[in-house]
Each structure stands twice: as C-alpha cells, then as structure tokens.
C-alpha atoms as a PDB file:
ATOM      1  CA  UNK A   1       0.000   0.000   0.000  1.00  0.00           C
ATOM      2  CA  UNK A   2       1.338   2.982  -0.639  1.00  0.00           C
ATOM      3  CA  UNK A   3       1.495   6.062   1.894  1.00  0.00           C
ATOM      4  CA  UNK A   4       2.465   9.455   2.140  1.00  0.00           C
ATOM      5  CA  UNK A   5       4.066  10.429   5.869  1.00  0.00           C
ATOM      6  CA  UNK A   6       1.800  11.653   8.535  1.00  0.00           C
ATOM      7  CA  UNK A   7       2.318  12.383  12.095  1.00  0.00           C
ATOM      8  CA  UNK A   8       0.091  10.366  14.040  1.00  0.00           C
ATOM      9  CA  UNK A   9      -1.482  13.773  15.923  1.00  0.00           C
ATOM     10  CA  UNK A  10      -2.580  14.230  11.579  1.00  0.00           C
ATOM     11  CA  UNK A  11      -3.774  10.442  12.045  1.00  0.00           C
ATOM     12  CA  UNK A  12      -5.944  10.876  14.816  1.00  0.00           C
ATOM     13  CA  UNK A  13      -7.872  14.131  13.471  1.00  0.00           C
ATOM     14  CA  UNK A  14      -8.839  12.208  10.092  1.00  0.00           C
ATOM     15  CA  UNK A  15     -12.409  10.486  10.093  1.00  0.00           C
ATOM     16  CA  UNK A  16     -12.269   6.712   9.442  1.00  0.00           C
ATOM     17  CA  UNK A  17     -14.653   5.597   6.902  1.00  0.00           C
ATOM     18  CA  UNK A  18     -15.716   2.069   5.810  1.00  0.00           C
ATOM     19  CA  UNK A  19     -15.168   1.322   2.253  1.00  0.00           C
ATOM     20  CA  UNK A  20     -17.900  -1.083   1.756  1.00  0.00           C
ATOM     21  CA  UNK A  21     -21.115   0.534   3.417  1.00  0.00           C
ATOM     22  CA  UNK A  22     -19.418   4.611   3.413  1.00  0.00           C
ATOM     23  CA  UNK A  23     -20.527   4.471   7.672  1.00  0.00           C
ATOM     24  CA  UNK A  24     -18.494   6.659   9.530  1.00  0.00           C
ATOM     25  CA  UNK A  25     -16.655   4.684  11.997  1.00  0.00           C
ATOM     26  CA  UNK A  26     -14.981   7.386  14.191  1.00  0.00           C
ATOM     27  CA  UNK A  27     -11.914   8.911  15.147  1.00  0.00           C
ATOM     28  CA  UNK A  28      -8.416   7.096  16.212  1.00  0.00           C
ATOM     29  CA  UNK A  29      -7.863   7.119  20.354  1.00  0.00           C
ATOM     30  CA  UNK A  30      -4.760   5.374  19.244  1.00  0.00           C
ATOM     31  CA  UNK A  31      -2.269   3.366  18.045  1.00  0.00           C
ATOM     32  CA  UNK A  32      -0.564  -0.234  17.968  1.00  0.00           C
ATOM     33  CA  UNK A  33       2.827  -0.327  17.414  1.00  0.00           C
ATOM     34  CA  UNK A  34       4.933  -3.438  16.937  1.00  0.00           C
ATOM     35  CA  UNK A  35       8.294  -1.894  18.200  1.00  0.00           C
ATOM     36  CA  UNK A  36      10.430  -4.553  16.538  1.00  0.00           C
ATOM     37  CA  UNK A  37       9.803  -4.049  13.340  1.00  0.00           C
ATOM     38  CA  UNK A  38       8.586  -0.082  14.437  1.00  0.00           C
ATOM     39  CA  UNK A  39       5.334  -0.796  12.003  1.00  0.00           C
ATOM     40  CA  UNK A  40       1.726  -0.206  12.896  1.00  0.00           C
ATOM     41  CA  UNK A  41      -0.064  -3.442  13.794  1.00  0.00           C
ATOM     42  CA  UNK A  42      -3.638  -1.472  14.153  1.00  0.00           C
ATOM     43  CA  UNK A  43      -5.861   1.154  14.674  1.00  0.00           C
ATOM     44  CA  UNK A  44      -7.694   1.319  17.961  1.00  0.00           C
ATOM     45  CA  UNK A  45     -11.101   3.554  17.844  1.00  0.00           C
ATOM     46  CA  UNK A  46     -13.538   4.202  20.882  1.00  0.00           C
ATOM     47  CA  UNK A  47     -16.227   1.126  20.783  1.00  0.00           C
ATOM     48  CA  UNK A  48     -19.711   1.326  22.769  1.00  0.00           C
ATOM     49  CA  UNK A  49     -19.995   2.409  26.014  1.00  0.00           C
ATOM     50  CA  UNK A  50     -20.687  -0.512  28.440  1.00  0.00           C
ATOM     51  CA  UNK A  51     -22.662  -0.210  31.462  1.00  0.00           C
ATOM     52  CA  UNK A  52     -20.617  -0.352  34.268  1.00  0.00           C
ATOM     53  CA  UNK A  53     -20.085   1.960  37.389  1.00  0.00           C
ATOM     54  CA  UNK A  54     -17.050   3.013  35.934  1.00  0.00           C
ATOM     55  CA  UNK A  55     -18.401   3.088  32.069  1.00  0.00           C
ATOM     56  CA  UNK A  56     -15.288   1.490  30.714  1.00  0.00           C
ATOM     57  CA  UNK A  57     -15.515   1.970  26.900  1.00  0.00           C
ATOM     58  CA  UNK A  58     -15.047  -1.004  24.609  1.00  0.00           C
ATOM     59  CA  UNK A  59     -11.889  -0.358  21.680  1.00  0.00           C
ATOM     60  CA  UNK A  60     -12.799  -1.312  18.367  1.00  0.00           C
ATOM     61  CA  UNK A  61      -9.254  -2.553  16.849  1.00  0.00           C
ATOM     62  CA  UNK A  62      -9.092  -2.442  12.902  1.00  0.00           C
ATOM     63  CA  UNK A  63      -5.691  -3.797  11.613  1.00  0.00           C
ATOM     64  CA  UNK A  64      -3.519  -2.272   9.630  1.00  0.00           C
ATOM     65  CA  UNK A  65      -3.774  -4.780   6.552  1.00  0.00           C
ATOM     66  CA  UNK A  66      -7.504  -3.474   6.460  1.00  0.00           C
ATOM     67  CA  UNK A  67      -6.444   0.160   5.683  1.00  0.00           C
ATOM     68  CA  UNK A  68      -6.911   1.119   1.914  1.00  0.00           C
ATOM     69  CA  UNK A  69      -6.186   4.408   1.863  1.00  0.00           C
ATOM     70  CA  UNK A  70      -4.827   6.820   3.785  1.00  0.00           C
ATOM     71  CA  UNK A  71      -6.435  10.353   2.111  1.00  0.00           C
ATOM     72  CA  UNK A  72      -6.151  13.912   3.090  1.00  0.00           C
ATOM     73  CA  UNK A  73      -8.747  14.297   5.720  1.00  0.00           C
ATOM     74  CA  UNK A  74      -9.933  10.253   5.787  1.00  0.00           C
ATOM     75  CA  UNK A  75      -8.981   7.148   6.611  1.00  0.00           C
ATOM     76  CA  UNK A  76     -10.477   4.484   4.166  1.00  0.00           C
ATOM     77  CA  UNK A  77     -10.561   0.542   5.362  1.00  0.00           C
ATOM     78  CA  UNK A  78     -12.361  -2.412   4.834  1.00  0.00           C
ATOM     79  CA  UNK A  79     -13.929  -3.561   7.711  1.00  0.00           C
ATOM     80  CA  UNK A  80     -15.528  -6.776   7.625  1.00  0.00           C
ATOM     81  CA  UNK A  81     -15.703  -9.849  11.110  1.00  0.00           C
ATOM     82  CA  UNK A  82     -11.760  -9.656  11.460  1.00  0.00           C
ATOM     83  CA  UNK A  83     -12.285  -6.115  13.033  1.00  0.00           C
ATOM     84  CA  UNK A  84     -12.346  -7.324  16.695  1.00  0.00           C
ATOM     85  CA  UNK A  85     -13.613  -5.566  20.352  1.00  0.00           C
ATOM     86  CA  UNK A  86     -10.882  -5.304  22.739  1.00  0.00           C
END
C-alpha cells in the first residue's frame, strides 16, 4: 500500500470511513505499534460504552492490513468480522 508520511497527531484528526457501506466509523484514540519491526499493527477507535459503574468503553481494533487508503482528511478501510472488540 502505498502512503504518504503523517504524524500520528494528523492520524488521529482524520475520520475513518468504511469502504464497503461509506458508515463513519470514528476517530483514532490510538495506536498499535509493533516496536520490533517499528510498524503499525492497528488502529484502535472508541467502541460502545458498556454499562458499568465506571463506564469502561469497549476499543474497536481495525488492523492495519484493512487500511486502503490513507487520504487527506480520511482514513479508508475495509472492515468486515476480522475487526475485533478489545
């Protein structure tokens, strides 16, 4: 795939959008990082809210092989049963 350099602050400002149905998935909360090979593994967005006392909020983790395109303002991926709740 190829990509142009962005900082990951640029990263997390860009809307991720799902190729296949055009939903609106969110915004990055962050980043994995496999730090031997210093490559992004995948994208972690917020997830539903669970009801709990102390609300802890699910992460929605979309690897990296599922990105498509990296755009100006966007973040296009596929997203299909491999995209997995943390």
């Amino acid at each position: 795939m190829e990509m142009n350099m962005h900082s990951i602050n640029n990263l997390k400002v860009m809307e991720v959008i799902d190729i296949n149905t055009g939903a609106k998935i969110g915004f990055i909360k962050d980043i994995k990082i496999d730090c031997d090979d210093y490559k992004i593994e995948a994208l972690l967005l917020p997830g539903q809210q669970k009801n709990s006392w102390f609300g802890k909020q699910e992460m929605l983790e979309i690897p990296w092989e599922r990105v498509k395109k990296v755009g100006i303002d966007v973040i296009l991926v596929d997203v299909d049963n491999t995209v997995s709740n943390d």
